[in-house]
Protein backbone atom coordinates (compact mmCIF):
# COMPACT_ATOMS: atom_id res chain seq x y z
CA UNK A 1 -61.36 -54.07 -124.56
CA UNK A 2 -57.59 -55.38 -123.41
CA UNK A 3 -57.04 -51.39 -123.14
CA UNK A 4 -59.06 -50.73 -120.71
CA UNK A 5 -58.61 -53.59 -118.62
CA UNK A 6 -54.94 -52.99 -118.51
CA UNK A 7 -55.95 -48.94 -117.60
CA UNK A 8 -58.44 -50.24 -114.75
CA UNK A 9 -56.16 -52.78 -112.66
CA UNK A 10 -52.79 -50.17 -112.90
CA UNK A 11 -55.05 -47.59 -111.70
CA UNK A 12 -56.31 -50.25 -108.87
CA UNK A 13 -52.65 -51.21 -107.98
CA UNK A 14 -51.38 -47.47 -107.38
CA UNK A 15 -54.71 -46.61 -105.09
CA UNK A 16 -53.38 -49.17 -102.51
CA UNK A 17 -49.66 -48.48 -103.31
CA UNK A 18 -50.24 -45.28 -102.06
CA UNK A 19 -52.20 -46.10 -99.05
CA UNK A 20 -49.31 -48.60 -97.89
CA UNK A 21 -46.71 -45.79 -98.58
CA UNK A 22 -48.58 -43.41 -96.56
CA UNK A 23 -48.85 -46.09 -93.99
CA UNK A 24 -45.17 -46.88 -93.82
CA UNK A 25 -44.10 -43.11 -93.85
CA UNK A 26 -46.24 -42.34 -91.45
CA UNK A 27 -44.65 -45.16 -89.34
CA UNK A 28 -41.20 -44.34 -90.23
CA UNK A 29 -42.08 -40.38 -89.53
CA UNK A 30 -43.19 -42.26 -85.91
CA UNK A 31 -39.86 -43.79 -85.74
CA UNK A 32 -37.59 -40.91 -86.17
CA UNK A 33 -39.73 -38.93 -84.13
CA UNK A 34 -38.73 -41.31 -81.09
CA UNK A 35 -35.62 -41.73 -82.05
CA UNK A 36 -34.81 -37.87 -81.72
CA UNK A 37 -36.35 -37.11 -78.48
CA UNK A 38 -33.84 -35.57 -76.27
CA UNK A 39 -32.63 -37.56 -72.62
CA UNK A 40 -33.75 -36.05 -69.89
CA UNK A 41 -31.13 -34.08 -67.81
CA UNK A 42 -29.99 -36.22 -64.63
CA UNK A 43 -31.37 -34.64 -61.60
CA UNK A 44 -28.76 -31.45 -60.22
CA UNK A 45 -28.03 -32.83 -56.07
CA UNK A 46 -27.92 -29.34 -54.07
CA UNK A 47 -24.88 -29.58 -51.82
CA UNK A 48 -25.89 -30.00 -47.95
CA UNK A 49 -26.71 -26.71 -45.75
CA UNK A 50 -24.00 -25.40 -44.16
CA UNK A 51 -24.01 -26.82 -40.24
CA UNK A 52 -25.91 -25.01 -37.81
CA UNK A 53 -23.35 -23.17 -35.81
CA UNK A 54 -24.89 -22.35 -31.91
CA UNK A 55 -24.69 -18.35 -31.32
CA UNK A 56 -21.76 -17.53 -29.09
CA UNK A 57 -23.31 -16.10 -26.23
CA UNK A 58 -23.05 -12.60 -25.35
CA UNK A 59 -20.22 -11.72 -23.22
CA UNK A 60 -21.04 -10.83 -19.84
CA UNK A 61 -20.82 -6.75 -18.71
CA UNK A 62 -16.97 -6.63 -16.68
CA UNK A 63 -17.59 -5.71 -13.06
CA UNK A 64 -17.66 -2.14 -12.40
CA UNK A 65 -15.57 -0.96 -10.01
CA UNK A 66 -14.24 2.37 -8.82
CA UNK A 67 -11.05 3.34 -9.21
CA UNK A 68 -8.49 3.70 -6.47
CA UNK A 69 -4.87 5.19 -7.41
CA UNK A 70 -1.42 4.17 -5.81
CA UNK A 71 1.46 6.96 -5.52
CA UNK A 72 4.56 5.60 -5.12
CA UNK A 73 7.81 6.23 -6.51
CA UNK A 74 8.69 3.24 -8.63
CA UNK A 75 12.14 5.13 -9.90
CA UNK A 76 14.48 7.05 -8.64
CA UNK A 77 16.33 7.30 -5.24
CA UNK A 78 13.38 6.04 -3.38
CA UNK A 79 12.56 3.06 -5.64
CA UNK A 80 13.19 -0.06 -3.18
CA UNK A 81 10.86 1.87 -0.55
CA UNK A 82 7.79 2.49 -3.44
CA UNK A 83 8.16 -1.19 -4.77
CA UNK A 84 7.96 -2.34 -1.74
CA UNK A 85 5.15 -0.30 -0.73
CA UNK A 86 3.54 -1.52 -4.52
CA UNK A 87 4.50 -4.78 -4.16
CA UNK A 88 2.46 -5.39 -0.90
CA UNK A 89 -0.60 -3.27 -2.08
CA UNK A 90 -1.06 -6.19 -5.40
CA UNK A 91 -0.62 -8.71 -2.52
CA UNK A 92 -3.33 -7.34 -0.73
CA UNK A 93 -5.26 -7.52 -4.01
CA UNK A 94 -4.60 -10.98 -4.49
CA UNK A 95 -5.15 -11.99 -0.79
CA UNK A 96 -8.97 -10.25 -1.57
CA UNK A 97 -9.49 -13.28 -4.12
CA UNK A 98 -12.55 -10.93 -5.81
CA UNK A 99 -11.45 -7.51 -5.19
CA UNK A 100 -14.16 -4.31 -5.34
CA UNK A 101 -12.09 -1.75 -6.36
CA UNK A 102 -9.24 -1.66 -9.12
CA UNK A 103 -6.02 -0.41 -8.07
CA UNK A 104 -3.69 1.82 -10.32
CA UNK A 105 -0.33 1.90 -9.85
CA UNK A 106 1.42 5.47 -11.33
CA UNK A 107 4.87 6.23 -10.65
CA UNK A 108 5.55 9.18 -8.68
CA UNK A 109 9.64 10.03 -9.02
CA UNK A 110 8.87 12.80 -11.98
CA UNK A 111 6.66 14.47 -9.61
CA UNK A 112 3.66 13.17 -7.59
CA UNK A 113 1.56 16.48 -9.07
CA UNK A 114 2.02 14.92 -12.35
CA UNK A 115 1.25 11.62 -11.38
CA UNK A 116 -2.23 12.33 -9.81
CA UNK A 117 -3.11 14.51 -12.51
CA UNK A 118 -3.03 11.17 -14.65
CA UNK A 119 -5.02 9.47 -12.04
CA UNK A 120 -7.59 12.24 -11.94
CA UNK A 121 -7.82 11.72 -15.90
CA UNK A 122 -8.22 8.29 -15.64
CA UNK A 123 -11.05 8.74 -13.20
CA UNK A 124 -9.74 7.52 -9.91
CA UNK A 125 -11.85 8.26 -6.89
CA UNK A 126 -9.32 7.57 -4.41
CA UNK A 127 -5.44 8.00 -3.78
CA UNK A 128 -3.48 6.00 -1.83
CA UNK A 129 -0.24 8.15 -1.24
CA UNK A 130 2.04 9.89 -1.57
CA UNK A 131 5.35 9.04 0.02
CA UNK A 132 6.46 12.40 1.45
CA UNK A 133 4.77 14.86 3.26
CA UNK A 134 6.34 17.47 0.98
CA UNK A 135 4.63 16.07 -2.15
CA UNK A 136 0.89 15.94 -0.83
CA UNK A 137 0.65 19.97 -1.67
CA UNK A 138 1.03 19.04 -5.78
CA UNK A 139 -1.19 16.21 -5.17
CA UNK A 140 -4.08 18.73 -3.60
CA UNK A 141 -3.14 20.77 -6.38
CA UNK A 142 -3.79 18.22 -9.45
CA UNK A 143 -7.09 16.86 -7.48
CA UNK A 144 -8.34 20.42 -8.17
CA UNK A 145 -11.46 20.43 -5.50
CA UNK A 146 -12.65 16.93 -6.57
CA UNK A 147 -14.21 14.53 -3.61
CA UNK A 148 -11.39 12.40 -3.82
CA UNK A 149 -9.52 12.10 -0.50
CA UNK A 150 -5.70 11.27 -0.04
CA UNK A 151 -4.49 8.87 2.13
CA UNK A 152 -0.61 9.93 1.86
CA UNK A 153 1.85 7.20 3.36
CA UNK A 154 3.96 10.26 5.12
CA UNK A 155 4.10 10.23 9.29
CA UNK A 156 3.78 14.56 8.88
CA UNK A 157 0.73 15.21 10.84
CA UNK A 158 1.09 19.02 9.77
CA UNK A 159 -0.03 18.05 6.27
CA UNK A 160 -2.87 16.40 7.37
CA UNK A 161 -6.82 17.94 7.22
CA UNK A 162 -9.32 18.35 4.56
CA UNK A 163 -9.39 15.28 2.35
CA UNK A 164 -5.94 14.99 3.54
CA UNK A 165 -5.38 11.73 5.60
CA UNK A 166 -2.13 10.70 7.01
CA UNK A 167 -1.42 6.84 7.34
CA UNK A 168 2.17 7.13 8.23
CA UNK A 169 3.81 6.10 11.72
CA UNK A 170 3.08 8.99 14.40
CA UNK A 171 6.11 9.30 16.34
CA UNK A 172 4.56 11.39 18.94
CA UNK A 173 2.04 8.15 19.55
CA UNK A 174 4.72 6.34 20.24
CA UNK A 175 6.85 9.01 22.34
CA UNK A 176 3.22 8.83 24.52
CA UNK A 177 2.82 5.40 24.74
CA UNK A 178 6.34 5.03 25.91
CA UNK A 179 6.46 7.36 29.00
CA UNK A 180 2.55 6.42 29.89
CA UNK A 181 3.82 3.08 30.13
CA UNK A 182 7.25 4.15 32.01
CA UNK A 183 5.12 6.19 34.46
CA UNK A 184 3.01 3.20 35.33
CA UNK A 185 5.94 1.50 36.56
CA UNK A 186 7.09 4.29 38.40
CA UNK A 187 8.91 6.40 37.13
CA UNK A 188 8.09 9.98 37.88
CA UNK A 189 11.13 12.37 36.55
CA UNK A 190 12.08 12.44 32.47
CA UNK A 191 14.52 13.92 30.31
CA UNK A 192 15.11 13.95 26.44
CA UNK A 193 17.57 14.28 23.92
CA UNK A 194 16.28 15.02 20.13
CA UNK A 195 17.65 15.80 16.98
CA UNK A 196 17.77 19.19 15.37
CA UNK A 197 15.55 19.32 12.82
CA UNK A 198 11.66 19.06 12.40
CA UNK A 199 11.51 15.23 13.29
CA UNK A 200 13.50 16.64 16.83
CA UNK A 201 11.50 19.25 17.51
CA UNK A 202 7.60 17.50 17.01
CA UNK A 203 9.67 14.92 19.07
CA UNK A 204 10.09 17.27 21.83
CA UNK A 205 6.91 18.63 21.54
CA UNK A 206 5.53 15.30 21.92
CA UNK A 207 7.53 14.30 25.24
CA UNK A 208 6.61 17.39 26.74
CA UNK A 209 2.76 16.73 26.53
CA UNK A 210 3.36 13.14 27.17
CA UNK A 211 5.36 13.46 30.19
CA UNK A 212 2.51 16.15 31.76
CA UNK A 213 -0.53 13.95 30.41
CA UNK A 214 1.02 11.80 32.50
CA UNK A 215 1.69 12.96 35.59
CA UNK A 216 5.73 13.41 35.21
CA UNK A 217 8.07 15.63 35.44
CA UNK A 218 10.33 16.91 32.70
CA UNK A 219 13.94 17.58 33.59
CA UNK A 220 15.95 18.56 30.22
CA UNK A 221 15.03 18.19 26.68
CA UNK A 222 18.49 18.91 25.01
CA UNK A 223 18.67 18.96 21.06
CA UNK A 224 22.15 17.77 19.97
CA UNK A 225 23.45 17.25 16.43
CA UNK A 226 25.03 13.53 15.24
CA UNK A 227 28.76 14.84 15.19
CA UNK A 228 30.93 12.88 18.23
CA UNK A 229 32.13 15.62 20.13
CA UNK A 230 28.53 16.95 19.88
CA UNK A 231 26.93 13.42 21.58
CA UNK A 232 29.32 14.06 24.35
CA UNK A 233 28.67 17.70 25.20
CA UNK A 234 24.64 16.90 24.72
CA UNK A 235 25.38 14.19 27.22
CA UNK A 236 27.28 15.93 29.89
CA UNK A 237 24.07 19.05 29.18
CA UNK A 238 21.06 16.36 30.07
CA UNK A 239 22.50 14.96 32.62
CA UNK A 240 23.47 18.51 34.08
CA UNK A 241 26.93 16.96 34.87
CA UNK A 242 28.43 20.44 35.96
CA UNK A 243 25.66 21.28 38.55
CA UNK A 244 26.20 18.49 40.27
CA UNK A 245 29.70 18.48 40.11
CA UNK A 246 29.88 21.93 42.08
CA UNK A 247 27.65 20.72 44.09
CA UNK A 248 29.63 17.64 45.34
CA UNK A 249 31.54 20.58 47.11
CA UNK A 250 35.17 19.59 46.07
CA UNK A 251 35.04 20.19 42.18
CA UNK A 252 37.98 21.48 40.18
CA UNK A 253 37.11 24.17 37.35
CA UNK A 254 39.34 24.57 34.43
CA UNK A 255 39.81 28.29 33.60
CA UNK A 256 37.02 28.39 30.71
CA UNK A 257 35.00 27.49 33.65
CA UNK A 258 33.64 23.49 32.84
CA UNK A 259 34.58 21.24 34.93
CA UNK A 260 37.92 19.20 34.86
CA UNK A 261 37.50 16.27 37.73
CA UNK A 262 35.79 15.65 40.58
CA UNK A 263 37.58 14.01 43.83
CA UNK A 264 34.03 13.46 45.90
CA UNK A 265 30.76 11.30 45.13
CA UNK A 266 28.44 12.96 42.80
CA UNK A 267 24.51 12.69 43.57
CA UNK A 268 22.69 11.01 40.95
CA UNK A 269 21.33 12.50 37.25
CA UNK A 270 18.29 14.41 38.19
CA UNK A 271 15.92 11.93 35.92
CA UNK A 272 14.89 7.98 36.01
CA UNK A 273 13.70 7.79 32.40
CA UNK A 274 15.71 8.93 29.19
CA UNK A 275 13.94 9.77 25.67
CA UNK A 276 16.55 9.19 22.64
CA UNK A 277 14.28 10.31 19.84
CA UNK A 278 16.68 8.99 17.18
CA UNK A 279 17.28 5.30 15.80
CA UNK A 280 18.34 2.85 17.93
CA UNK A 281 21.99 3.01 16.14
CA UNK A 282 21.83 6.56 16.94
CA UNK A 283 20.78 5.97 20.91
CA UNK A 284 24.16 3.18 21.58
CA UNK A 285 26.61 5.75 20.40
CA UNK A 286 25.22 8.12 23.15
CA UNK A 287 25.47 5.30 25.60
CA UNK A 288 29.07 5.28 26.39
CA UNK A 289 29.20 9.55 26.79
CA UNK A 290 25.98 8.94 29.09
CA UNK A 291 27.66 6.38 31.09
CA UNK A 292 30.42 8.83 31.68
CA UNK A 293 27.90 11.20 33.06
CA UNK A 294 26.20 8.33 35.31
CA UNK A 295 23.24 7.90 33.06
CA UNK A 296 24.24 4.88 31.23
CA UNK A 297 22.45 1.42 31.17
CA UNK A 298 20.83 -0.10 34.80
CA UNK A 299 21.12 3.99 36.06
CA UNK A 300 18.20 4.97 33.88
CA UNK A 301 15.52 3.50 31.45
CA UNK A 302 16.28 4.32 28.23
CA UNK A 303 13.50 5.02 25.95
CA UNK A 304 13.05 4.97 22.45
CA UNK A 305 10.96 5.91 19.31
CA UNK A 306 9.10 4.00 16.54
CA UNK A 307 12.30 4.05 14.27
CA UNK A 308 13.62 1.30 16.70
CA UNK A 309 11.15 -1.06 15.34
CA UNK A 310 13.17 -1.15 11.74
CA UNK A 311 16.34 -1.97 13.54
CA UNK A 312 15.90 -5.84 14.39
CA UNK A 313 19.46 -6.13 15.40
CA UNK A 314 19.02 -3.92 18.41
CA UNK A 315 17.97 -7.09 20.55
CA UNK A 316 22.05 -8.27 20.20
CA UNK A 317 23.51 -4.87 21.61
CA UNK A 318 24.30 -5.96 25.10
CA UNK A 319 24.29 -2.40 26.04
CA UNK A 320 20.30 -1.39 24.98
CA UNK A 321 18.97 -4.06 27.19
CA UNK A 322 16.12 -3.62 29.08
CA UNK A 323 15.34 -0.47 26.67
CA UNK A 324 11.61 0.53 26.24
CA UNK A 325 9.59 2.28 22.70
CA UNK A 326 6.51 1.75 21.67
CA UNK A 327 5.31 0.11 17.94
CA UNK A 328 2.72 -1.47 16.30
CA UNK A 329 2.39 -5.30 16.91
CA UNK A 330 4.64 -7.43 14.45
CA UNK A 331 3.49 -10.57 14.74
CA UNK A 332 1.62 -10.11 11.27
CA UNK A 333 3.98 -8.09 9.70
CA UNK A 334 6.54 -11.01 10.09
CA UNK A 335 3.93 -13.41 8.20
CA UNK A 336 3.54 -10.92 5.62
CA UNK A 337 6.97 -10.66 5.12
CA UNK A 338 7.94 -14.15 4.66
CA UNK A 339 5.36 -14.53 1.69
CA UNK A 340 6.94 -11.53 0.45
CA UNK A 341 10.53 -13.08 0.44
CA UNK A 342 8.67 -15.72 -1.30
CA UNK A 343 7.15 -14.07 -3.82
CA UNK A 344 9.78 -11.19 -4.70
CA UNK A 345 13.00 -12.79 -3.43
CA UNK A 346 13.82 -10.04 -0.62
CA UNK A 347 13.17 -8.29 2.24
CA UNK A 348 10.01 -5.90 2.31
CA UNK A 349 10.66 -2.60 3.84
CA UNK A 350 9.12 -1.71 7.26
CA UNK A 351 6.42 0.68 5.09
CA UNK A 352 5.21 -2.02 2.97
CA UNK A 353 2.18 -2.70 5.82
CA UNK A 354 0.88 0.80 5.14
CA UNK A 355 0.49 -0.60 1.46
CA UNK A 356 -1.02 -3.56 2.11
CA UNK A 357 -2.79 -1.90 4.67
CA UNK A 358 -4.53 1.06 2.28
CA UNK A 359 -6.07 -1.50 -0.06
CA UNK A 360 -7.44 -3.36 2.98
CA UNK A 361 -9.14 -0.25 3.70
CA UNK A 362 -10.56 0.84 -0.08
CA UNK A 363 -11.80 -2.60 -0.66
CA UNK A 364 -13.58 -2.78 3.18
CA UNK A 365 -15.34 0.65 2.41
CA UNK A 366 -16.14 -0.29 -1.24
CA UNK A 367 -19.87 -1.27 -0.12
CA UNK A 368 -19.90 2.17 0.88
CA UNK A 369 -18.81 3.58 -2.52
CA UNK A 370 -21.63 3.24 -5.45
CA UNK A 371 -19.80 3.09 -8.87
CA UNK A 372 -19.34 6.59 -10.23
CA UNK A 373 -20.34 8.65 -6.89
CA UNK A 374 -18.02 9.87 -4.49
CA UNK A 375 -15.85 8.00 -2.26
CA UNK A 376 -17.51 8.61 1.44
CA UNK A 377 -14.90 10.38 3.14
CA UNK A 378 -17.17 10.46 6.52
CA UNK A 379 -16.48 6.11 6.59
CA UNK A 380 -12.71 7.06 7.26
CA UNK A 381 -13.51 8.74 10.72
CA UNK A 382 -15.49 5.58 11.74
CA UNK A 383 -14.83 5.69 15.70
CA UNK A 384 -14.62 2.40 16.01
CA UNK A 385 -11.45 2.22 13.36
CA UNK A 386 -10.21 -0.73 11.09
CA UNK A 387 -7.63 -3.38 11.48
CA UNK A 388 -4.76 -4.46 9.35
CA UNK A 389 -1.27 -5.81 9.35
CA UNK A 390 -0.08 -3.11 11.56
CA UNK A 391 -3.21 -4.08 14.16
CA UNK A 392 -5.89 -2.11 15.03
CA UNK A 393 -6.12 2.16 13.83
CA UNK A 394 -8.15 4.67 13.19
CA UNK A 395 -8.45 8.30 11.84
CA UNK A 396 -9.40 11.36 14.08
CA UNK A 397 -11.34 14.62 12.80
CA UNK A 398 -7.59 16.04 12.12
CA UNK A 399 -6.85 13.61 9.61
CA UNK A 400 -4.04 12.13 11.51
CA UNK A 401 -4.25 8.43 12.26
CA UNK A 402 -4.00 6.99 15.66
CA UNK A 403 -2.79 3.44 15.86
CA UNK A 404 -3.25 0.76 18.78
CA UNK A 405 0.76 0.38 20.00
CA UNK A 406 2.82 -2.00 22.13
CA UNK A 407 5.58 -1.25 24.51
CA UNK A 408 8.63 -3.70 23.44
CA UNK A 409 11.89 -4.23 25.90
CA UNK A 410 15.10 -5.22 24.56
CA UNK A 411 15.81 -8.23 25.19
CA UNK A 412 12.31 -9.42 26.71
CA UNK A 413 9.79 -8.75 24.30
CA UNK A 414 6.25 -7.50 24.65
CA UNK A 415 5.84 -5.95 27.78
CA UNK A 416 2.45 -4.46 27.18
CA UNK A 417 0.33 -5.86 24.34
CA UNK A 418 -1.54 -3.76 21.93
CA UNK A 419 -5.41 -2.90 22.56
CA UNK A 420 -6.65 -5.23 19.71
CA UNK A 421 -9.71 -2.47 19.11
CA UNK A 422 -10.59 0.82 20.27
């Protein structure tokens, strides 16, 4: 019976042996279950956006603006006279404060045909020179037939016409002004001397007209050449020294016929007025072989040309006072000069004006001038005209310009102001 006892209770014990064991595995299985669960990653922080940067605004369209060429020699043997003429045109820029037109400056001493035909390839619509009459035929030449007209800086009417425009100092304007202004005080009878050479003979031209628009009469007009003896024998010819030597009745004739001495009075020169188309340096070394001839200063006006007016030291010759010629006013001409001094350390020439004055003129037609189109060549011959440094002027239907002038005496001034329009 013991047997089976002892079989029953082992058999009891490992029934709940096992059911603990199964228990406790179970728990430990629950145990190492938790303890090899993985950590959880620590959260990844995205870096901050990049800052918002504004869009830089789109630039704004330049200005367009037509193109207006300068030809002017900026080497060479006439180099002071184109910077000059250069330097005023930028300070007529500048004095615009926001010009309408854009100036192009191209350098003229290898050839002015060359030079425009770089200023036709860069599109220019207008040209403001050349210097010298003789260069404006290349110029035509390298414009080709475009609408683009040429305001050359040369006083040669003959080259004028066409889209040609001449803005140069007309010595035959001032030649007229001169004697009108003589003949208003009087003076009835006129003689001339002039220089060989084309400036002498448009000068002579000139005094002719001016003398019979006037009401005058012309005496002698007696070219001469600059050589001393020559001044003398021109002298003694205008004032028709040996015609009125003879006819004092007791002359004495050297065997070649002239005229040795004279032992009577001689009656006067047969002219009240004298025209020295030359500079005024030019005019005083006639005055003493004039003077011999009894046409020397306080026996007859002496009247001069437009060159006088680049010749400020004239005033000091004791000799030239009370001499008459014509210019443009000055009075802003000497203002622009002293802010050229100023600017460029020196002295601008006498020309610079018609710089200055050319871009005055471009940017006070620019309304006129739609970008792209043609510059309106009718504008130039407004009758009413344009003013500028050198005062008031205007073109007529030859191209040539006409200019409002004073008379000037030596030694007194402004005797007869400039019309201030036309």
């Amino acid at each position: 019976m013991g047997t089976g006892i002892v079989h029953h209770s082992i058999k009891s014990v490992n029934r709940r042996g096992w059911q603990a064991l199964r228990a406790a595995s179970l728990g430990l299985a629950l145990l190492v279950a938790a303890c090899s669960t993985p950590k959880k990653a620590a959260p990844v922080v995205a870096p901050p956006p990049p800052p918002v940067v504004a869009p830089k605004p789109a630039p704004l369209p330049e200005a367009r603006l037509n193109k207006v060429a300068l030809l002017v020699p900026l080497s060479g043997a006439n180099a002071a006279l184109g910077e000059s003429i250069a330097n005023a045109a930028a300070m007529a820029m500048a004095d615009l404060g926001k010009p309408q037109v854009q100036l192009v400056t191209y350098d003229t001493a290898a050839g002015a045909g060359e030079a425009a035909a770089r200023a036709m390839a860069d599109g220019a619509g207008l040209i403001l020179g050349p210097l010298l009459g003789s260069e404006v035929p290349a110029v035509q030449a390298a414009v080709a037939g475009r609408p683009v007209p040429i305001l050359s800086f040369s006083n040669d009417a003959a080259v004028a016409g066409g889209n040609v425009f001449v803005l140069g100092f007309q010595p035959g304007q001032a030649i007229a002004r001169v004697v009108s202004y003589a003949r208003m005080r009087g003076v009835e009878r006129f003689a001339a001397l002039v220089p060989q050479g084309v400036y002498g003979q448009r000068a002579q031209l000139s005094f002719v007209k001016a003398v019979n628009d006037a009401g005058g009469r012309s005496t002698a007009v007696v070219p001469y050449t600059r050589e001393p003896a020559k001044l003398l024998a021109a002298a003694r010819l205008v004032t028709n020294y040996d015609a009125r030597v003879r006819a004092s009745g007791k002359p004495m004739i050297r065997p070649d016929g002239t005229v040795a001495r004279v032992a009577g009075a001689l009656a006067p020169v047969p002219f009240q007025a004298l025209l020295v188309a030359d500079s005024g340096a030019a005019t005083a070394r006639f005055l003493q072989p004039l003077s011999r001839f009894g046409a020397g200063p306080g026996q007859v006006v002496i009247l001069g040309t437009e060159l006088w007016n680049n010749e400020p030291g004239l005033a000091a010759v004791p000799a030239l006072k009370g001499a008459l010629y014509a210019t443009v006013p000055d009075a802003r001409f000497n203002s622009l000069a002293a802010r050229y001094r100023a600017k460029h350390g020196g002295n601008p020439s006498r020309l610079a004006s018609l710089g200055y004055d050319a871009v005055l003129l471009a940017h006070g037609l620019a309304a006129r001038w739609p970008y792209g189109q043609a510059f309106p060549r009718a504008s130039l011959l407004a009758r009413d005209g344009f003013s500028g440094i050198d005062g008031a002027f205007r073109f007529t239907a030859s191209g040539v310009v006409e200019r409002g002038l004073e008379v000037d005496q030596l030694g007194s001034g402004t005797v007869s102001p400039a019309p201030a329009s036309f």
